[in-house]
Structures are given as C-alpha cells and as structure tokens.
PDB file of N, CA and C in Angstrom:
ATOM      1  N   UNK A   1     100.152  79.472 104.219  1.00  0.00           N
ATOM      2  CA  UNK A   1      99.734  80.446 105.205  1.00  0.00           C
ATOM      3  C   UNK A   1      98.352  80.952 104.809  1.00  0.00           C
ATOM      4  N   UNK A   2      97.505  81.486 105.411  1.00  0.00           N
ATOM      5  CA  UNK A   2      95.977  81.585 105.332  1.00  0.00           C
ATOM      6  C   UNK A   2      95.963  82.294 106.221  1.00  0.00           C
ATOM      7  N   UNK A   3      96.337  83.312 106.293  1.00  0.00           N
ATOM      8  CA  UNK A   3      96.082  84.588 107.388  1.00  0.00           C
ATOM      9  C   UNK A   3      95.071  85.814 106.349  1.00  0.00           C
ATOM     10  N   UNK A   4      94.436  86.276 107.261  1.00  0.00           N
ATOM     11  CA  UNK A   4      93.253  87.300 106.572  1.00  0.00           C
ATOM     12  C   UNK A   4      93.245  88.229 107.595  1.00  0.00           C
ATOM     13  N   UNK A   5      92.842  89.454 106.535  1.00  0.00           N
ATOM     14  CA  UNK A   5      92.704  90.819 106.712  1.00  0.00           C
ATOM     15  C   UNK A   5      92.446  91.000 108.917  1.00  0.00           C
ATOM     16  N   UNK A   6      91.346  90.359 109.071  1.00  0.00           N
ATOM     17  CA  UNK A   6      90.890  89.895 110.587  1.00  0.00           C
ATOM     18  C   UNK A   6      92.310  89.885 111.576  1.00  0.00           C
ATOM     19  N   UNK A   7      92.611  88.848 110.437  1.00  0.00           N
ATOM     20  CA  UNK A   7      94.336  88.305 111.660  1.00  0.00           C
ATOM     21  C   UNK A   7      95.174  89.044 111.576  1.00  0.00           C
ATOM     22  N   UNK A   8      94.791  89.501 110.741  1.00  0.00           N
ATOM     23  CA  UNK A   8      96.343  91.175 110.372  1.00  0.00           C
ATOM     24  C   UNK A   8      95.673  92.013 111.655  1.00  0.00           C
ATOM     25  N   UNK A   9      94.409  92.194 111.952  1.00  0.00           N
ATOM     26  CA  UNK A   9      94.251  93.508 112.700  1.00  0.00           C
ATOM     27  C   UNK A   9      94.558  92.887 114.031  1.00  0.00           C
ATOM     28  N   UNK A  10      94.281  91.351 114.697  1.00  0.00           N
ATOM     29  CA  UNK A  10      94.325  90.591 115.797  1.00  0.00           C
ATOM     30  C   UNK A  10      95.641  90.781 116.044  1.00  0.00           C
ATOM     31  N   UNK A  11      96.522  90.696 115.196  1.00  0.00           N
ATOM     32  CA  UNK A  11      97.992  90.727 115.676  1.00  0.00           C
ATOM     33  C   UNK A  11      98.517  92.108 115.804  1.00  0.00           C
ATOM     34  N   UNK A  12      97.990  93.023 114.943  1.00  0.00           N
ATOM     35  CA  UNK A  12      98.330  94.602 115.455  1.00  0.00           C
ATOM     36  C   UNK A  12      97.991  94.779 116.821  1.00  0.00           C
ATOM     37  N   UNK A  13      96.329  94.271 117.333  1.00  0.00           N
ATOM     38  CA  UNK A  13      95.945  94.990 118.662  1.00  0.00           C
ATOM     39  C   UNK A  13      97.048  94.199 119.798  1.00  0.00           C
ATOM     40  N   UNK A  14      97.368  92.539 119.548  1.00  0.00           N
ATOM     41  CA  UNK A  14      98.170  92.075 120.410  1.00  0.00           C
ATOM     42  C   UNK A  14      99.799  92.590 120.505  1.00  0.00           C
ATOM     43  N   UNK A  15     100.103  93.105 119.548  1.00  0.00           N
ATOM     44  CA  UNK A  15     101.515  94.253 119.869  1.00  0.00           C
ATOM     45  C   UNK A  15     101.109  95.426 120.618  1.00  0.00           C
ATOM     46  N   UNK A  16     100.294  95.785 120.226  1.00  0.00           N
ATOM     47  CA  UNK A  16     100.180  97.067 120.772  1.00  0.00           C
ATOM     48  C   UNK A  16      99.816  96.461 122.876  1.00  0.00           C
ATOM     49  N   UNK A  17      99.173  95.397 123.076  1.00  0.00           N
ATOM     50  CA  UNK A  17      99.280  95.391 124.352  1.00  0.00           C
ATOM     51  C   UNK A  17     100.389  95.308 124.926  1.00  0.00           C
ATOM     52  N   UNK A  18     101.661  94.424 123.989  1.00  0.00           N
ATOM     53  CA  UNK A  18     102.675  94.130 124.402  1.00  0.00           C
ATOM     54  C   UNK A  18     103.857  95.230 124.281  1.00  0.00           C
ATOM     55  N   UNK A  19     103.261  96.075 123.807  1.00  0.00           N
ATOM     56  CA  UNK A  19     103.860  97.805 123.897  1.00  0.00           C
ATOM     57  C   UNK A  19     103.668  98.253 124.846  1.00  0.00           C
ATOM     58  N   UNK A  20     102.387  98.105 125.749  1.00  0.00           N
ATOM     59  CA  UNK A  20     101.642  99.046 126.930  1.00  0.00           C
ATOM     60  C   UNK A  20     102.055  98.033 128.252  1.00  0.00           C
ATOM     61  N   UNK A  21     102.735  96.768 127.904  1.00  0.00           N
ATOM     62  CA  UNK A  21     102.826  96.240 128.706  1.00  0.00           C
ATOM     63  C   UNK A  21     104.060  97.256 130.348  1.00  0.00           C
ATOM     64  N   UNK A  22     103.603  97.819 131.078  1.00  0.00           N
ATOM     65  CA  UNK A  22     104.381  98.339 131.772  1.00  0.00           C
ATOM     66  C   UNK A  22     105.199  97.817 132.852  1.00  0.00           C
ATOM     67  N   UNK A  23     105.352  96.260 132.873  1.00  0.00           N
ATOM     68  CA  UNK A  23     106.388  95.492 133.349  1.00  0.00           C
ATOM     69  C   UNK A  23     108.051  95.639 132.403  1.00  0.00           C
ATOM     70  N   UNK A  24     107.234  95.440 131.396  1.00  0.00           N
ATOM     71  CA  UNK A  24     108.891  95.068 130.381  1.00  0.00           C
ATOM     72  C   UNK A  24     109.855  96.072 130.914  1.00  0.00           C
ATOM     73  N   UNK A  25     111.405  95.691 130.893  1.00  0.00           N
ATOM     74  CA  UNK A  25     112.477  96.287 131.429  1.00  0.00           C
ATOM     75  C   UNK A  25     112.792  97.292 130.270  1.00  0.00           C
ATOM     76  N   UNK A  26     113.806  98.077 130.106  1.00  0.00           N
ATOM     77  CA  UNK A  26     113.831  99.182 128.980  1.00  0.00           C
ATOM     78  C   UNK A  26     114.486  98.075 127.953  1.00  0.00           C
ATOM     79  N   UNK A  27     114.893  96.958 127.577  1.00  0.00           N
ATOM     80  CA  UNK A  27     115.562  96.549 126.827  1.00  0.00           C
ATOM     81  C   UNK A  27     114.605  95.707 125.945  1.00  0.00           C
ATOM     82  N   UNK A  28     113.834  94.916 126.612  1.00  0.00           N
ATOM     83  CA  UNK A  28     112.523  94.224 126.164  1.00  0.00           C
ATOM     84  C   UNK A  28     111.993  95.324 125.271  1.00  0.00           C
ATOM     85  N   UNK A  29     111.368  96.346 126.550  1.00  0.00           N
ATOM     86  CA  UNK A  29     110.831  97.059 125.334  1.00  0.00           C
ATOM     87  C   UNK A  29     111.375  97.852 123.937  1.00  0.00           C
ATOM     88  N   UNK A  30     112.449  98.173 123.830  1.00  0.00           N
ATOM     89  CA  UNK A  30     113.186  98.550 122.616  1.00  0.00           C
ATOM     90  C   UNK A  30     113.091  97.397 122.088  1.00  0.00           C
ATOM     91  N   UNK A  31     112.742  96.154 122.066  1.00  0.00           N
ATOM     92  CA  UNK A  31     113.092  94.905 121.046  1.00  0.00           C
ATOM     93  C   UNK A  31     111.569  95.089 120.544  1.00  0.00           C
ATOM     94  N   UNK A  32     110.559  94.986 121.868  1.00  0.00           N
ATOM     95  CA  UNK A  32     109.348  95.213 121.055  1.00  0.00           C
ATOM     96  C   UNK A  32     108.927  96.724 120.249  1.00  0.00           C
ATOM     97  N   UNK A  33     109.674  97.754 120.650  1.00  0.00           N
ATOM     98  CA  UNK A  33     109.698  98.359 119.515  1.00  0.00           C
ATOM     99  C   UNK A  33     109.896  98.240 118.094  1.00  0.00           C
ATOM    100  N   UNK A  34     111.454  97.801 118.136  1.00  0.00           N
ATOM    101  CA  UNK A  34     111.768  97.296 116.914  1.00  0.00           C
ATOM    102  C   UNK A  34     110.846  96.356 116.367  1.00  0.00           C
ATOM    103  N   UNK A  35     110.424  95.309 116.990  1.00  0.00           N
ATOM    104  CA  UNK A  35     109.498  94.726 116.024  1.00  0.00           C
ATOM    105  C   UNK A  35     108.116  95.355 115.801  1.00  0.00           C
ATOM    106  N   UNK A  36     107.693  96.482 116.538  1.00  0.00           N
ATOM    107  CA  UNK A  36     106.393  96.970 116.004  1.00  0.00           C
ATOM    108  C   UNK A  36     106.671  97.680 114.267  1.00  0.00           C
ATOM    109  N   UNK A  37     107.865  98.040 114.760  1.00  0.00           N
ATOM    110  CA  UNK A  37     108.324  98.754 112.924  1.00  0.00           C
ATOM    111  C   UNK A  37     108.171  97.616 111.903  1.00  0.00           C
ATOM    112  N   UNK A  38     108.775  96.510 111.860  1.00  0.00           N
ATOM    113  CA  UNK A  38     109.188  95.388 111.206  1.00  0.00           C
ATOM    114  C   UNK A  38     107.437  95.039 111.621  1.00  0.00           C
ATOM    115  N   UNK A  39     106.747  94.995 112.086  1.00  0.00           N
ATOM    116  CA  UNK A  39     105.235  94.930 111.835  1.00  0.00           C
ATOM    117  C   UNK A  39     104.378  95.338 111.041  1.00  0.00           C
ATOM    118  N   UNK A  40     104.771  96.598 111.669  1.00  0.00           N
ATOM    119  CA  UNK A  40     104.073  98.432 110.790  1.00  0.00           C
ATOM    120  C   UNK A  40     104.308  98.087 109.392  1.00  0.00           C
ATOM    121  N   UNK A  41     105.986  97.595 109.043  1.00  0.00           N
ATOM    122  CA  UNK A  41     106.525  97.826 107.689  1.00  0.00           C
ATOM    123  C   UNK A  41     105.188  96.432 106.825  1.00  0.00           C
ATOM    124  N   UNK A  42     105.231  95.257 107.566  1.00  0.00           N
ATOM    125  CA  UNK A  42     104.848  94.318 106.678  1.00  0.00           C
ATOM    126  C   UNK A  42     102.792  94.679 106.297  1.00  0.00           C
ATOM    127  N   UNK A  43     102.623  95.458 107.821  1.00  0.00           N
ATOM    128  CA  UNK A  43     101.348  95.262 107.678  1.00  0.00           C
ATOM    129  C   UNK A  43     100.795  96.021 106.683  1.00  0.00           C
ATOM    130  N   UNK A  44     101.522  97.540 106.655  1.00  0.00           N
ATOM    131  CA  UNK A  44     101.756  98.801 105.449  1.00  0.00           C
ATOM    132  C   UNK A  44     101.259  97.798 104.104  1.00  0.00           C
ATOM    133  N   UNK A  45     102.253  97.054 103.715  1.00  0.00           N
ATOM    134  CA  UNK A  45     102.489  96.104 102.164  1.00  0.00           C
ATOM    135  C   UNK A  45     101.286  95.546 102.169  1.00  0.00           C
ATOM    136  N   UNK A  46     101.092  94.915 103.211  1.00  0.00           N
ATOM    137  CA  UNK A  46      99.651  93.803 103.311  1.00  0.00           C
ATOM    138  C   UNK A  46      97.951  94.548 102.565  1.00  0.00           C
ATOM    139  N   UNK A  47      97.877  95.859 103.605  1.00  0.00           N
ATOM    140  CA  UNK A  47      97.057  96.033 103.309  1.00  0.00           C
ATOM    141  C   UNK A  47      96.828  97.298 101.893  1.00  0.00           C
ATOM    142  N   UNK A  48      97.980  97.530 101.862  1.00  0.00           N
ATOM    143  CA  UNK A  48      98.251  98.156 100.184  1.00  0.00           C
ATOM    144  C   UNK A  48      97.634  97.359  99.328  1.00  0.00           C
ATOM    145  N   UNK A  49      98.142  96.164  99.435  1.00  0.00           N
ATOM    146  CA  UNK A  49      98.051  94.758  98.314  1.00  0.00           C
ATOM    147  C   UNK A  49      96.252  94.623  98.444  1.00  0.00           C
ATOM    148  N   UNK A  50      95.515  95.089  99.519  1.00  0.00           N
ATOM    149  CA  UNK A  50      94.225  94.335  99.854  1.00  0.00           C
ATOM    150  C   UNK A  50      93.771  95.476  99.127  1.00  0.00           C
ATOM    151  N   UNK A  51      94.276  97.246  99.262  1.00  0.00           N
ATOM    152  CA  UNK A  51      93.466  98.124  98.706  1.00  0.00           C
ATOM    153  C   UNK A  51      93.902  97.843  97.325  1.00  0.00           C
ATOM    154  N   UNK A  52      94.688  97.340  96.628  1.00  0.00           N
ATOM    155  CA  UNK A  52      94.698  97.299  95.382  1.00  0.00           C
ATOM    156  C   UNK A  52      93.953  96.535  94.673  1.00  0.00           C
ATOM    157  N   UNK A  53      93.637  95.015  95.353  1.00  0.00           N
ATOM    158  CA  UNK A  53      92.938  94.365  94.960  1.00  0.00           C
ATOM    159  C   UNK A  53      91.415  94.830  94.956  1.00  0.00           C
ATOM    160  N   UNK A  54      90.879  95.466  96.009  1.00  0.00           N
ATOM    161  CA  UNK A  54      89.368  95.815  95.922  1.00  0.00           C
ATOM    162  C   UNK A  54      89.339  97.041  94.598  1.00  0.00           C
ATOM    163  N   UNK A  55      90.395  97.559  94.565  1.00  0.00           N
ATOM    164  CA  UNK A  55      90.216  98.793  93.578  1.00  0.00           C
ATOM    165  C   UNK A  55      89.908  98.093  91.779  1.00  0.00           C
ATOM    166  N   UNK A  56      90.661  97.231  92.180  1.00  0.00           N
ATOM    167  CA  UNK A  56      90.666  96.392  90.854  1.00  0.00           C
ATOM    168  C   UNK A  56      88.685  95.778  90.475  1.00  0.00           C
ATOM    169  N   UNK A  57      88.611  95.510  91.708  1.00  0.00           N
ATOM    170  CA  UNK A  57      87.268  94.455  91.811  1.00  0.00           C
ATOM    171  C   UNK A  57      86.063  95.348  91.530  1.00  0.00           C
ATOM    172  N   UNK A  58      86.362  96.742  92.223  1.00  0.00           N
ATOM    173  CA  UNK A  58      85.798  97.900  91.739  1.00  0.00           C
ATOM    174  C   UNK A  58      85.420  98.227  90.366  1.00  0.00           C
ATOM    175  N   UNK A  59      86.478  98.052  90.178  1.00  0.00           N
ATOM    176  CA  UNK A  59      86.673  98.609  88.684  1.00  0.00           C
ATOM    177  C   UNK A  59      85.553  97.645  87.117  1.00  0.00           C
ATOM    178  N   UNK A  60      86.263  96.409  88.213  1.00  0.00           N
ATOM    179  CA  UNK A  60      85.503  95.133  87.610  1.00  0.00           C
ATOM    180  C   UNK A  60      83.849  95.414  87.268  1.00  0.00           C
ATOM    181  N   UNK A  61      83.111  95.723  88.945  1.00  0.00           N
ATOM    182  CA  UNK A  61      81.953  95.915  89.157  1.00  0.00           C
ATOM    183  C   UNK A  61      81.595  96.925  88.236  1.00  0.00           C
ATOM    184  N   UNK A  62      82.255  97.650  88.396  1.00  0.00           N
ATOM    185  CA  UNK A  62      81.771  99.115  87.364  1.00  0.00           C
ATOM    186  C   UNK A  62      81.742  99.135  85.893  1.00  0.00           C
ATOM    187  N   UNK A  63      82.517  98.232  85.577  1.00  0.00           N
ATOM    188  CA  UNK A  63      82.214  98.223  83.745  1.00  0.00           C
ATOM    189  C   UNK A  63      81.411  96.735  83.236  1.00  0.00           C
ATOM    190  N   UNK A  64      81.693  95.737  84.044  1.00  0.00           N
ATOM    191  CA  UNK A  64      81.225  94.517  84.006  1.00  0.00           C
ATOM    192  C   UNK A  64      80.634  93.768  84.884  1.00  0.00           C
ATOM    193  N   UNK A  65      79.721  94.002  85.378  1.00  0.00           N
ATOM    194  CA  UNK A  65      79.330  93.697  86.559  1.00  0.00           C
ATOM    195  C   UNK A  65      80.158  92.850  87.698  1.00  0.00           C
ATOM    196  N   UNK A  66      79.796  92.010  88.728  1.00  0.00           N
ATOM    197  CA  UNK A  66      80.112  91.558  89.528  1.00  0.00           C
ATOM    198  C   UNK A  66      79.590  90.094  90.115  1.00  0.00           C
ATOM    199  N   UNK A  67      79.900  89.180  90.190  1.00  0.00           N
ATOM    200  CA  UNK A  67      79.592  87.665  90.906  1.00  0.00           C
ATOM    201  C   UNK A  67      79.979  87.633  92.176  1.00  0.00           C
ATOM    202  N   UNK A  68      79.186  87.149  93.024  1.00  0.00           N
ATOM    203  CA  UNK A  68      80.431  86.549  93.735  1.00  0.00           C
ATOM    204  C   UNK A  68      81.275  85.701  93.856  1.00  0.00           C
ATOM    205  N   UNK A  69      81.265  85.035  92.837  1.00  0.00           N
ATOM    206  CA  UNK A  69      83.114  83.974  92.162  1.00  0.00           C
ATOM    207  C   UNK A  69      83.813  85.121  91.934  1.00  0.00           C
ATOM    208  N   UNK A  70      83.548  86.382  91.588  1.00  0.00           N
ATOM    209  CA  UNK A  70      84.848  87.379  91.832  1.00  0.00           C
ATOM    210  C   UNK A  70      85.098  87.988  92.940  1.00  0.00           C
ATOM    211  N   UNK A  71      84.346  87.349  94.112  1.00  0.00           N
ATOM    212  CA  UNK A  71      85.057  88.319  95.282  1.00  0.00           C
ATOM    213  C   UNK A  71      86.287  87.726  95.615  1.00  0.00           C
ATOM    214  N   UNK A  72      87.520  88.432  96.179  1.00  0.00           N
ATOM    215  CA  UNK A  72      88.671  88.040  96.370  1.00  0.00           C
ATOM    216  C   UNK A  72      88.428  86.949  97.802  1.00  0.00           C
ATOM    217  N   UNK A  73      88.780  85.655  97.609  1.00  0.00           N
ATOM    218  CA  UNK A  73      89.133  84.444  99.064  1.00  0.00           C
ATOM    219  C   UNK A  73      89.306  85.618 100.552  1.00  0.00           C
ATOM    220  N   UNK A  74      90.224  86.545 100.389  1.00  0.00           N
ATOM    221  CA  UNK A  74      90.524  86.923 101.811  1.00  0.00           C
ATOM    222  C   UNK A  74      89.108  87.568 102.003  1.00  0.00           C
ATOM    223  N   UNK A  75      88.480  88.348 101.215  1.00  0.00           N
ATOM    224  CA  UNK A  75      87.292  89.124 101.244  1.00  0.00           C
ATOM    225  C   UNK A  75      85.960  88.203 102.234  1.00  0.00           C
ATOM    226  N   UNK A  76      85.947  87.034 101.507  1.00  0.00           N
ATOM    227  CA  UNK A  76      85.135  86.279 101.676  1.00  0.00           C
ATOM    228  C   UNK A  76      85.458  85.444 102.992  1.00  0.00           C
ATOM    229  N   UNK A  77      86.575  85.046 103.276  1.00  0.00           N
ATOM    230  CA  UNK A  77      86.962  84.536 104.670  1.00  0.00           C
ATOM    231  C   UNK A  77      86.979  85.383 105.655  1.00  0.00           C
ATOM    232  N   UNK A  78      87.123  86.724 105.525  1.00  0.00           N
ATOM    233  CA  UNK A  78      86.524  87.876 106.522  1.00  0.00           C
ATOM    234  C   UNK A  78      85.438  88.076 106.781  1.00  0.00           C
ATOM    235  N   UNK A  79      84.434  88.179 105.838  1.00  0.00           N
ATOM    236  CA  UNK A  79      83.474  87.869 105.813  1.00  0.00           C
ATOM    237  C   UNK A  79      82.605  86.911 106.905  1.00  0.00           C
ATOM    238  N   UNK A  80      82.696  85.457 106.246  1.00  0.00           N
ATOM    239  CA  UNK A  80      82.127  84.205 106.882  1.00  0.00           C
ATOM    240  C   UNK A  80      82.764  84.815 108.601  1.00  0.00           C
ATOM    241  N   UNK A  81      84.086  85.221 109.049  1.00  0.00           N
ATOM    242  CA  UNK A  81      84.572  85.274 110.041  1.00  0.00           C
ATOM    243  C   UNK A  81      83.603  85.761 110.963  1.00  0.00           C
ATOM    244  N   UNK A  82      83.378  86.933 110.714  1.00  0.00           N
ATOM    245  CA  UNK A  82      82.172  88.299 110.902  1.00  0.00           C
ATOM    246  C   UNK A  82      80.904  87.339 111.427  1.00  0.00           C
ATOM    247  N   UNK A  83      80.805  86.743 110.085  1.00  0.00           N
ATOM    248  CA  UNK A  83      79.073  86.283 110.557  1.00  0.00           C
ATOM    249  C   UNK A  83      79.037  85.471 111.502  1.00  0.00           C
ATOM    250  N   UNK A  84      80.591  84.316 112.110  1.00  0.00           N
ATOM    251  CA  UNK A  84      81.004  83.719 112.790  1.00  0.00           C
ATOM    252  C   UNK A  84      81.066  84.222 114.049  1.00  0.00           C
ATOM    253  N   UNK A  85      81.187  85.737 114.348  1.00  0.00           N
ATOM    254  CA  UNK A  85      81.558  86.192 115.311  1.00  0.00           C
ATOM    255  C   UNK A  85      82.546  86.005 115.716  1.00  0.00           C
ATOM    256  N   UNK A  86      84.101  86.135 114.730  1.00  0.00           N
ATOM    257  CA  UNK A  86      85.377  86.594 114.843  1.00  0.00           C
ATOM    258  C   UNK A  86      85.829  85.304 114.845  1.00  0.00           C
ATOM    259  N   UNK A  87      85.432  83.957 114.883  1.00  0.00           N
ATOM    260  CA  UNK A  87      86.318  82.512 114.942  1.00  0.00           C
ATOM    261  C   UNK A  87      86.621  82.320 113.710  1.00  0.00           C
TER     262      UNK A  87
END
C-alpha cells in the first residue's frame, strides 16, 4: 500500500461529500456514519504516526543536522505530489 498524507486528506474530503450527500435514505446514511468514525478512528492513528515521525526528524535537524536522505518517503511523495499539482 503507498497511500500518503495527500490521499489521507482526498479520502476525508470524499466522505465528507458522501455525508452531505442529501439523497441517501436514513439507513445509508447511518452506515455512512458509522464508517466516518471507523475513518476518523484510522485517520486519528495515521496522522499521529506522521506527527511523530516529523517530531523525531526535528529533533534530528536540531542536534545533527539534516539531508535530505533523512526526509521521511511519505514527506517526500507529498511533496513531488504538490509540485505535480496533486497527481
């Protein structure tokens, strides 16, 4: 799997349309509720794990300088994404 920080936020904004969607019947939408939690919950972990890692890299920079062979892969594939203009 090769999903990055980018695709974590792409898939938050696409729940959230499918939250606002004001067709869904009341039952649909309680399912897409439930999975916005079971979303919320994984995306919570995800980006914990991303602030831990920059804190670390931080830390890195600050007593020992910094390369960029130490920037973290997801960092850097967000990155290139950006300069890509989101592809």
């Amino acid at each position: 799997m090769k999903n990055t920080l980018l695709d974590l936020n792409n898939h938050l904004f696409a729940q959230m349309e499918r939250l606002s969607d004001e067709k869904l019947s009341k039952e649909k939408l309680e399912r897409e509720i439930e999975r916005s939690r079971a979303i919320t919950g994984v995306s919570k972990s995800i980006v914990s794990n991303a602030s831990l890692q920059l804190q670390a890299l931080k830390l890195k920079a600050e007593h020992h300088g910094l390369s960029k062979n130490d920037m973290p892969n997801e960092l850097l594939k967000n990155e290139q994404k950006l300069i890509r203009g989101g592809q």
